[in-house]
N, C-alpha and C. Protein backbone atom coordinates (compact mmCIF):
# COMPACT_ATOMS: atom_id res chain seq x y z
N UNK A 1 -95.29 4.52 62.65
CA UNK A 1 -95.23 5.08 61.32
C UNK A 1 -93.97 5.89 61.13
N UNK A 2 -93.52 6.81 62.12
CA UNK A 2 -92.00 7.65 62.18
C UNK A 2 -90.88 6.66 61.77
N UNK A 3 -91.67 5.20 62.70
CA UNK A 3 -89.91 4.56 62.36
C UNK A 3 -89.91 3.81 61.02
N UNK A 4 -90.82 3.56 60.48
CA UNK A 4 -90.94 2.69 58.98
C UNK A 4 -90.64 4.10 58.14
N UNK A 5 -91.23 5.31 58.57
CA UNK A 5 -90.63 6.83 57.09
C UNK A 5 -88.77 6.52 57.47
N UNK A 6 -88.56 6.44 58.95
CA UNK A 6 -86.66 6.79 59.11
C UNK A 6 -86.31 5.82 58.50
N UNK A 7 -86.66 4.35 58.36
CA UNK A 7 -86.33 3.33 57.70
C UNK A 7 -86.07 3.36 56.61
N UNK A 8 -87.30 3.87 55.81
CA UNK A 8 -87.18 3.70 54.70
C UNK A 8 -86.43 5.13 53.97
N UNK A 9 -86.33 6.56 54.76
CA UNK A 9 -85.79 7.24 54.22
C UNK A 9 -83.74 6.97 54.62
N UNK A 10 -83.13 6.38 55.51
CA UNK A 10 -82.09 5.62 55.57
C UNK A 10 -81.72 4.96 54.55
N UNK A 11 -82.96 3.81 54.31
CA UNK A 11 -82.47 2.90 53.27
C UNK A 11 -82.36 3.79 52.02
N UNK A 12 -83.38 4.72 51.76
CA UNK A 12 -83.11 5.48 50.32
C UNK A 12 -81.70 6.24 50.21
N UNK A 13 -81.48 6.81 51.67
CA UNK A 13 -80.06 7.31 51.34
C UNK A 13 -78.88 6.32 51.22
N UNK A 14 -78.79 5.53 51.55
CA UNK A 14 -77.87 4.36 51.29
C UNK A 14 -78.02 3.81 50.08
N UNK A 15 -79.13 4.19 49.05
CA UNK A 15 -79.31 3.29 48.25
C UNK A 15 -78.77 4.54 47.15
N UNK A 16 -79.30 5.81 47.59
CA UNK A 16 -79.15 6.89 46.81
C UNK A 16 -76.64 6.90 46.65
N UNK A 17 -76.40 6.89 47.70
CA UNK A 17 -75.07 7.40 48.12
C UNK A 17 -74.27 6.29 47.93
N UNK A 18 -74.94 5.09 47.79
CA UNK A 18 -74.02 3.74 47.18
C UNK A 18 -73.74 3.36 45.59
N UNK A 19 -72.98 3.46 44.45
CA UNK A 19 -72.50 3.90 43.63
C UNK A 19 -73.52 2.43 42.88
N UNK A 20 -74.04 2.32 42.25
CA UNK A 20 -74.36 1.72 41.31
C UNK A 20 -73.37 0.31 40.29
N UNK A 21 -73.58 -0.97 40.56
CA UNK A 21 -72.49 -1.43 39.48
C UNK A 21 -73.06 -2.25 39.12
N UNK A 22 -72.14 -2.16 37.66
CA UNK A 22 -72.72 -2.90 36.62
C UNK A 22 -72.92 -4.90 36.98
N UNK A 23 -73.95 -5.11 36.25
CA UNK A 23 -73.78 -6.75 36.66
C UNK A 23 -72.57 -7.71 36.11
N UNK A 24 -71.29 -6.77 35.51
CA UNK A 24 -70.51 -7.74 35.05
C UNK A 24 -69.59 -8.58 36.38
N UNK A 25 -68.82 -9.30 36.12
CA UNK A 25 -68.12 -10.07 36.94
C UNK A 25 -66.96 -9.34 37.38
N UNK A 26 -66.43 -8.61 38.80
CA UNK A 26 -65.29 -8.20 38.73
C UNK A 26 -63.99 -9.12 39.50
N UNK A 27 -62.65 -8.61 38.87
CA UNK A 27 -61.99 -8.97 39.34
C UNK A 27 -61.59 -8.84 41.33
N UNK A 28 -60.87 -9.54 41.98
CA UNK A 28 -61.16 -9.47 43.55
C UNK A 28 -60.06 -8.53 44.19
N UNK A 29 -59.15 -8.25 43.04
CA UNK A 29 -58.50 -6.93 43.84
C UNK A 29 -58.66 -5.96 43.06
N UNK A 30 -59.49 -5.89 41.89
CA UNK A 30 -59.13 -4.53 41.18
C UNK A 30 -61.28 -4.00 41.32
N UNK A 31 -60.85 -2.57 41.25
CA UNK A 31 -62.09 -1.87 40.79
C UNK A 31 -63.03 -2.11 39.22
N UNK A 32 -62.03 -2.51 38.63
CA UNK A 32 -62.27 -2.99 37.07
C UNK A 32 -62.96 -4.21 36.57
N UNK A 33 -63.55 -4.15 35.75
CA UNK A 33 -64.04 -5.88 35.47
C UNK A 33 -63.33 -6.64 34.60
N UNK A 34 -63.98 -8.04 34.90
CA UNK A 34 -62.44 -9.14 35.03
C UNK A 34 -62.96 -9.01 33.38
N UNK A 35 -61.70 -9.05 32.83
CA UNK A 35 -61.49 -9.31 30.80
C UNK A 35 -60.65 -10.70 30.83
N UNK A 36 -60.93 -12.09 29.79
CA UNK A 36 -60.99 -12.59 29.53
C UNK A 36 -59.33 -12.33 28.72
N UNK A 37 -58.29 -12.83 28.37
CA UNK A 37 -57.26 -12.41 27.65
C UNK A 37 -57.57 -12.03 26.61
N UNK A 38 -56.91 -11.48 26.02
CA UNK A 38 -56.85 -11.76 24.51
C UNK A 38 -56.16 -12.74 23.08
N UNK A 39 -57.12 -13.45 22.65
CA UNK A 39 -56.48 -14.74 21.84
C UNK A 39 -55.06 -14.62 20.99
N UNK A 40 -54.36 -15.06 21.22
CA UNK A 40 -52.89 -14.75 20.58
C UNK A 40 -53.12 -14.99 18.98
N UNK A 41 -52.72 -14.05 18.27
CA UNK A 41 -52.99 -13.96 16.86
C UNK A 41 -51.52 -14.31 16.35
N UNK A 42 -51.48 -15.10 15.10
CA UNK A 42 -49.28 -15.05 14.47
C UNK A 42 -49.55 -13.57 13.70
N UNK A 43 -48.09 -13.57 13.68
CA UNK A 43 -47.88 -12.23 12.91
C UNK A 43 -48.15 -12.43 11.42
N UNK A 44 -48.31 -11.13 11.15
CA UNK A 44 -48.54 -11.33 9.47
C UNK A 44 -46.98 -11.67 8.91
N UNK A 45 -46.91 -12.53 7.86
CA UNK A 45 -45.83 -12.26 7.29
C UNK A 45 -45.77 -11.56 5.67
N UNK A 46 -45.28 -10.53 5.27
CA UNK A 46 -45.52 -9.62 3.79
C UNK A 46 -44.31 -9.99 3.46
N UNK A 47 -44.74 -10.90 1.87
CA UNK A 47 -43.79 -11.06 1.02
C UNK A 47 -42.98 -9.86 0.32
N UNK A 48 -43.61 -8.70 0.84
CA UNK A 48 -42.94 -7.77 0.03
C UNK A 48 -42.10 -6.91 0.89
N UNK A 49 -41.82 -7.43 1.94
CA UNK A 49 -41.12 -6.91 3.28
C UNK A 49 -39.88 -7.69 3.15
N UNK A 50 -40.19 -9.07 3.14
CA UNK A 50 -38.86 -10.11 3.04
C UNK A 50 -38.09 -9.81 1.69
N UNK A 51 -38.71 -9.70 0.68
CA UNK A 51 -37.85 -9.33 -0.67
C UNK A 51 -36.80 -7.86 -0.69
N UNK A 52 -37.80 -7.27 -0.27
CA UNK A 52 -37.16 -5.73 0.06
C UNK A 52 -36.07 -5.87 0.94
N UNK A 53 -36.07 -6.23 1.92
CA UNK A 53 -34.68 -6.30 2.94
C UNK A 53 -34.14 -7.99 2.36
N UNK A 54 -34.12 -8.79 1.60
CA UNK A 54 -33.16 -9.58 1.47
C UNK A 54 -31.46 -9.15 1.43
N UNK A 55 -31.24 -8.35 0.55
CA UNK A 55 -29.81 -7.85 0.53
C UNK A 55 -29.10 -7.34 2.04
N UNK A 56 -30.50 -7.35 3.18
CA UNK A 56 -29.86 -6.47 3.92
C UNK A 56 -29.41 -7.95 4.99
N UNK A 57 -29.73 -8.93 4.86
CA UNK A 57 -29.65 -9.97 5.26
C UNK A 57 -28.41 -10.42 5.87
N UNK A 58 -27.78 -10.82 7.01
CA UNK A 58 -26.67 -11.35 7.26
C UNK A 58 -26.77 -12.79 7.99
N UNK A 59 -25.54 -13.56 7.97
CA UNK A 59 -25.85 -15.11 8.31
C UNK A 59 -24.41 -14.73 9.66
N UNK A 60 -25.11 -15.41 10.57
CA UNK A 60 -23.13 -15.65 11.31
C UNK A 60 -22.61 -16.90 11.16
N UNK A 61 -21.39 -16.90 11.11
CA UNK A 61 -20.48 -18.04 10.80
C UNK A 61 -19.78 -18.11 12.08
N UNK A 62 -19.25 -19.82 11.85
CA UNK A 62 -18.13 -19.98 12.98
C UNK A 62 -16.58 -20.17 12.67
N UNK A 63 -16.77 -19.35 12.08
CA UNK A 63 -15.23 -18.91 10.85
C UNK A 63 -13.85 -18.88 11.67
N UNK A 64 -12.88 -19.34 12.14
CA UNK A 64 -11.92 -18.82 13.12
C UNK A 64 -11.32 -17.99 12.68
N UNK A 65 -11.43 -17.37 11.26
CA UNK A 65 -10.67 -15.90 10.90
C UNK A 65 -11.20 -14.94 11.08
N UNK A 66 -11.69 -14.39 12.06
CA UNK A 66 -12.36 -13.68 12.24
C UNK A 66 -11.38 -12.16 12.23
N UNK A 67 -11.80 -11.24 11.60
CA UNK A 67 -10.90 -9.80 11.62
C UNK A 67 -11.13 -9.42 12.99
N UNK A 68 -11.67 -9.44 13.85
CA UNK A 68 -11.45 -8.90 15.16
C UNK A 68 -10.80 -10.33 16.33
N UNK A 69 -9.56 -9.92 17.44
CA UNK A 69 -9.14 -10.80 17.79
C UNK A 69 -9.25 -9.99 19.24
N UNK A 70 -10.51 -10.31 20.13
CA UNK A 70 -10.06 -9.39 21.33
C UNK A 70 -8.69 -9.57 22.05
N UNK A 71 -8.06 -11.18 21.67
CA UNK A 71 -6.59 -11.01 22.58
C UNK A 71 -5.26 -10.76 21.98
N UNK A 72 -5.33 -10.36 20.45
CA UNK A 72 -4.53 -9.38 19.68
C UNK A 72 -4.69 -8.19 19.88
N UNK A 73 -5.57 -7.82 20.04
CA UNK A 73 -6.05 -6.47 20.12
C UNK A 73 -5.42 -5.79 21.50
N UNK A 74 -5.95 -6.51 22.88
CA UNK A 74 -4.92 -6.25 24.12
C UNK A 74 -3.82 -6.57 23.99
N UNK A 75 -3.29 -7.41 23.55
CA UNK A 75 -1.50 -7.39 23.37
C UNK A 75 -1.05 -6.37 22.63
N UNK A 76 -1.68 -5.96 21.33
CA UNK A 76 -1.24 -4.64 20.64
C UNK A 76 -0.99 -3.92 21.52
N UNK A 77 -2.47 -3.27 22.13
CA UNK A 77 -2.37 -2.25 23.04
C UNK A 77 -1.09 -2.17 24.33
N UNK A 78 -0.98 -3.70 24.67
CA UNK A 78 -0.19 -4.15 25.81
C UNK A 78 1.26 -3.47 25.34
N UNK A 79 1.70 -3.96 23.98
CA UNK A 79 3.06 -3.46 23.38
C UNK A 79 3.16 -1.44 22.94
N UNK A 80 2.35 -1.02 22.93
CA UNK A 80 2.12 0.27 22.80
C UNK A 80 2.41 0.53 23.52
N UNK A 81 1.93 0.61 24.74
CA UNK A 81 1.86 1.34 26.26
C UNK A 81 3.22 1.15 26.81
N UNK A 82 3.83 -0.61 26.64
CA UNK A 82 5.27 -0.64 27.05
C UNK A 82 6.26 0.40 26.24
N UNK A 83 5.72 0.63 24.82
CA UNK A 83 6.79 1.25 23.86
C UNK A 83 6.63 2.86 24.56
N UNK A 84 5.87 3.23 25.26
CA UNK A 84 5.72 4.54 25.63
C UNK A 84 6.67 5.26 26.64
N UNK A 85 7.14 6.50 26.38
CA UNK A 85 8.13 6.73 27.67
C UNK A 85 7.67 7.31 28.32
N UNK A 86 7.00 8.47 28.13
CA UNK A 86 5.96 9.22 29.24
C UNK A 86 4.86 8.67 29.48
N UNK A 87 4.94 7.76 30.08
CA UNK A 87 3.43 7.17 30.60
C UNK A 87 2.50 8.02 31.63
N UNK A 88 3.09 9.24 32.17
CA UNK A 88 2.66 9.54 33.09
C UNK A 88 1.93 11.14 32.42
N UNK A 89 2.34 11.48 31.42
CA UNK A 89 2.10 12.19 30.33
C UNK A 89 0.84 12.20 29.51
N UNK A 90 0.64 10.52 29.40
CA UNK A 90 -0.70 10.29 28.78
C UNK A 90 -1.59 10.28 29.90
N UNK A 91 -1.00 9.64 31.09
CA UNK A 91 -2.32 10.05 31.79
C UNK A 91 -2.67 11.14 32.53
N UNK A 92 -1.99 11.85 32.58
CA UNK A 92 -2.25 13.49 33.02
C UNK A 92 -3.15 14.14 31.25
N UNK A 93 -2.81 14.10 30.05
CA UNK A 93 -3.77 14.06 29.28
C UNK A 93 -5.11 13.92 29.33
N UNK A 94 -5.24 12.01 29.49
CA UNK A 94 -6.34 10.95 29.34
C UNK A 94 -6.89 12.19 30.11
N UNK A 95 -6.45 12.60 31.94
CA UNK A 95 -7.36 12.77 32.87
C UNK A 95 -8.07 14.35 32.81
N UNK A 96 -6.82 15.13 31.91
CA UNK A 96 -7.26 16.17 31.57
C UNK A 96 -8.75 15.79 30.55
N UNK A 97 -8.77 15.38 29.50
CA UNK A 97 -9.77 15.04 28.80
C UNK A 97 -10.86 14.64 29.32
N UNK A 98 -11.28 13.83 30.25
CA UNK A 98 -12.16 13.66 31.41
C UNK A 98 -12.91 14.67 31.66
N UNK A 99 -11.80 15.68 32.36
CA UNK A 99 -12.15 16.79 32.80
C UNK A 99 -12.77 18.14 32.10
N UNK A 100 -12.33 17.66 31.16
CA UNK A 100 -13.01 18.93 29.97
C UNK A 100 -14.67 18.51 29.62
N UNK A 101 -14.36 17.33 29.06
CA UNK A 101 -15.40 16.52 28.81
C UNK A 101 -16.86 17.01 29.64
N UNK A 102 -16.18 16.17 31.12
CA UNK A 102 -17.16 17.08 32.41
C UNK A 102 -17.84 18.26 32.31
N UNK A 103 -16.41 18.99 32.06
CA UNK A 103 -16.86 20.24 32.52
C UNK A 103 -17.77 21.20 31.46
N UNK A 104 -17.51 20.06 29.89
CA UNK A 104 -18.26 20.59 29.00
C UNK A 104 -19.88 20.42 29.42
N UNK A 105 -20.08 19.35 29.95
CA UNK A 105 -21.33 18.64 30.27
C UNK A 105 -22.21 19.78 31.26
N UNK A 106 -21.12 20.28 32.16
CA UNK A 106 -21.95 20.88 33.29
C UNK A 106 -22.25 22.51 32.25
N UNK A 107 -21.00 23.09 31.51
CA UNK A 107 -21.68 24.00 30.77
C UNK A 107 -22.79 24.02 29.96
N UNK A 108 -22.96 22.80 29.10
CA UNK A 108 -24.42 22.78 27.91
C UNK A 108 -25.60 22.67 28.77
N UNK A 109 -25.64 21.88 30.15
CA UNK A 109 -26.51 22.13 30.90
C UNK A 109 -27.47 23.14 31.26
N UNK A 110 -26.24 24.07 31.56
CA UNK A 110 -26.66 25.31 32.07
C UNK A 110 -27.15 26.07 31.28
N UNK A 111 -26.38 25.97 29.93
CA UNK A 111 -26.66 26.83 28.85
C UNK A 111 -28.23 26.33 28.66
N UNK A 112 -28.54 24.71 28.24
CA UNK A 112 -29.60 24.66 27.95
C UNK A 112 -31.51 24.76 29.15
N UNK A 113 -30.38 25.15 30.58
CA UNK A 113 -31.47 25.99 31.44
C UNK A 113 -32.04 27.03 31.12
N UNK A 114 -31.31 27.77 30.01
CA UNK A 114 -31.82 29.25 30.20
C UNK A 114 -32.98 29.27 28.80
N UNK A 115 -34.21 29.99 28.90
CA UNK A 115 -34.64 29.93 28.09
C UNK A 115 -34.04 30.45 26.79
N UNK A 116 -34.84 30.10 25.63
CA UNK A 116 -34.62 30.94 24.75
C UNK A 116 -32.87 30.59 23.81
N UNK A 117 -31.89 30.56 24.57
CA UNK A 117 -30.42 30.58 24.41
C UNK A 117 -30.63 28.99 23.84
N UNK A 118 -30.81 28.15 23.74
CA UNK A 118 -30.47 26.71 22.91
C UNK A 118 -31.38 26.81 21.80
N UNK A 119 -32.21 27.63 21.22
CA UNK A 119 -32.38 27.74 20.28
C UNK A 119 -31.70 28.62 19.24
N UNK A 120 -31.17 29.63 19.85
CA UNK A 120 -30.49 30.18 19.31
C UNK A 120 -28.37 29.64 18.93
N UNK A 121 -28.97 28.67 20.15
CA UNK A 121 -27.29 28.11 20.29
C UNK A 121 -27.22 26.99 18.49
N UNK A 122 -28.86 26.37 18.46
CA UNK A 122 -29.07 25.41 17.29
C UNK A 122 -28.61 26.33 15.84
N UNK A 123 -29.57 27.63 16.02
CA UNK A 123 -29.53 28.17 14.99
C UNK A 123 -28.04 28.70 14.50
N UNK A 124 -27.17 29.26 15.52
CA UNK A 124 -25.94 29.36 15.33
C UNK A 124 -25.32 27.69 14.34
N UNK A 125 -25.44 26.80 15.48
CA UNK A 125 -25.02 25.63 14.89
C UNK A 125 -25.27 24.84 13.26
N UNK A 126 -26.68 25.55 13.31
CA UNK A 126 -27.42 25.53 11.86
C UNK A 126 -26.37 25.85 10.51
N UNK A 127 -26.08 27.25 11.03
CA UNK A 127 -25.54 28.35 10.35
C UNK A 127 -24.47 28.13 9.41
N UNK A 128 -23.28 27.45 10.97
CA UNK A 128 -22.05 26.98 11.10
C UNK A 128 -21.97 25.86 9.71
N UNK A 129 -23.38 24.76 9.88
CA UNK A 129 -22.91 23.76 9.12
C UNK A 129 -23.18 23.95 7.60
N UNK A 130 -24.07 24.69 7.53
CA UNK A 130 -24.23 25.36 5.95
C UNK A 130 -23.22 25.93 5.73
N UNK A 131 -22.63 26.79 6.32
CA UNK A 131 -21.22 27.46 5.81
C UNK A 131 -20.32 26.50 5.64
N UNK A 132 -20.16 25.36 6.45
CA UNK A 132 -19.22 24.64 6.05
C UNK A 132 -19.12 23.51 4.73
N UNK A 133 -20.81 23.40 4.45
CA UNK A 133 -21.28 22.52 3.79
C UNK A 133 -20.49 23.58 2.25
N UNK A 134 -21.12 24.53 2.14
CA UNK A 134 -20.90 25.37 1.09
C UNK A 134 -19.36 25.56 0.81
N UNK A 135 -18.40 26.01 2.06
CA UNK A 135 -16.79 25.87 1.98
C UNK A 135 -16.18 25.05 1.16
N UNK A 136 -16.60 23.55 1.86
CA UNK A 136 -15.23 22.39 1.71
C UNK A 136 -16.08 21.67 1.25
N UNK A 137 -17.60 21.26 0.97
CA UNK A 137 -17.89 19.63 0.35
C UNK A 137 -18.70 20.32 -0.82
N UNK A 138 -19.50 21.14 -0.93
CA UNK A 138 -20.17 21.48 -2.23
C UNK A 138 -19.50 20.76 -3.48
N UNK A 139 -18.40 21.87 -3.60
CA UNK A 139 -17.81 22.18 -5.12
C UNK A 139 -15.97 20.77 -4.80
N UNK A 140 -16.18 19.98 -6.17
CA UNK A 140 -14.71 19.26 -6.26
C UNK A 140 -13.59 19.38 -5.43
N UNK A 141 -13.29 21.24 -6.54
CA UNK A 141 -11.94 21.84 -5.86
C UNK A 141 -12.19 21.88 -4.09
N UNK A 142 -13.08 22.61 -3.39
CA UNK A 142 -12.60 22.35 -2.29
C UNK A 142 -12.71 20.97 -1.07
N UNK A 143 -13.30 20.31 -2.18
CA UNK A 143 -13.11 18.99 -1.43
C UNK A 143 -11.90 18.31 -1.23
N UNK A 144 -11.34 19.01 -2.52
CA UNK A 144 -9.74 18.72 -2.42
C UNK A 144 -8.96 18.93 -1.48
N UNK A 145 -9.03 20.50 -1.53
CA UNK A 145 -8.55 21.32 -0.55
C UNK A 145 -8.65 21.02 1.05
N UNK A 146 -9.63 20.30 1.14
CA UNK A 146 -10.53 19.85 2.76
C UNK A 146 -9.23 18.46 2.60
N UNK A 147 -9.53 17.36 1.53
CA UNK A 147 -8.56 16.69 2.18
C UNK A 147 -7.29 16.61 2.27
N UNK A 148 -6.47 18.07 1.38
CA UNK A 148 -5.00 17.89 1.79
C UNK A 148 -5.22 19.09 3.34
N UNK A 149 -5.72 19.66 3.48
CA UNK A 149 -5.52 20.11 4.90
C UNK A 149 -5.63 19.31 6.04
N UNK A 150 -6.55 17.99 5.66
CA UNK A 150 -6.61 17.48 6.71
C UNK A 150 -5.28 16.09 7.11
N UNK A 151 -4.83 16.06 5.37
CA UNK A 151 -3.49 15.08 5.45
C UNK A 151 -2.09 15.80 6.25
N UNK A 152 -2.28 17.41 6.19
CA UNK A 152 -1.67 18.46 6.51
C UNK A 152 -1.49 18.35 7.99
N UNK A 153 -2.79 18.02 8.48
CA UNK A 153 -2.79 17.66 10.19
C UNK A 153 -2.82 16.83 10.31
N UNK A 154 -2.86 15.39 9.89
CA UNK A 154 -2.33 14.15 10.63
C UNK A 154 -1.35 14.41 10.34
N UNK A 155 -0.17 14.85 9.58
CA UNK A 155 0.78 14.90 9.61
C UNK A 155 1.90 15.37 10.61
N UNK A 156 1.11 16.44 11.03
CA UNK A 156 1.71 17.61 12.09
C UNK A 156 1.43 17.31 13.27
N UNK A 157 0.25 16.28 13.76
CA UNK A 157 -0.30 15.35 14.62
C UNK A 157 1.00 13.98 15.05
N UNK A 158 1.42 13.40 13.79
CA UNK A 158 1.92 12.19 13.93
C UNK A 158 3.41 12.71 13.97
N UNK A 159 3.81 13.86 13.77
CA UNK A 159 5.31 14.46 13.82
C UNK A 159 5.86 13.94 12.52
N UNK A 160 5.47 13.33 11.47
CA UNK A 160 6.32 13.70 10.24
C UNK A 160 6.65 14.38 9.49
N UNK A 161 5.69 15.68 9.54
CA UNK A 161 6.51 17.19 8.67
C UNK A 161 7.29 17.89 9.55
């Protein structure tokens, strides 16, 4: 009689401590049960989607006039660089620029580690562009003004004043 109670109190704990599953079918490597795909549906198509973006529509052509010529474009460049006398000028520049670039990168970083400071860096930035918005593009006159200053510096840029 001891060994039919250990028996049967064994089997209850095994039966108790073994997880229960459902009678569906499972898949043979997953814990999950096996799902059937799902039936491929077509997309809707809304006539009022296609009308709306018609204008935005483009076709490609095999046009040989094409405004971009990638091997005009390197020969330009090719004749520039020969027309140049300090070549060694631009690239002490180019490499300076690199380097700023960089070194801008490793500063906003840092800046934007610290709490608190990039929100305030936005709100500055916020600030900046309303003031500028209000300066030079609001009102006519200083839109004017915005673009002879800026004809002012390509000018002084390209060495003709």
């Amino acid at each position: 009689m001891a060994t039919a109670y250990a028996a049967g109190a064994s089997s209850m704990v095994a039966a108790i401590s073994r997880p229960r599953l459902p009678s569906a079918s499972f898949h043979p490597r997953s814990f999950l049960p096996y799902l059937p795909p799902r039936p491929i549906s077509l997309p809707l198509k809304l006539p009022s989607d296609s009308s709306r973006f018609s204008s935005l529509q483009t076709k490609a052509s095999s046009d040989e006039s094409s405004p971009v010529d990638a091997g005009e474009i390197f020969t330009d460049l090719k004749e520039k660089w020969d027309a140049l006398e300090n070549k060694s000028t631009v690239l002490i520049y180019g490499g300076g620029a690199v380097v700023a670039v960089w070194l801008s990168s490793i500063i906003v970083s840092a800046i934007n580690s610290v709490p608190l400071l990039p929100k305030i860096m936005e709100l500055v930035g916020l600030g900046y562009t309303g003031w500028f918005v209000y300066r030079y593009l609001l009102f006519k006159s200083s839109r004017k003004e915005l673009a002879e200053d800026i004809e002012t510096l390509k000018k002084k840029i390209a060495g003709t004043e």
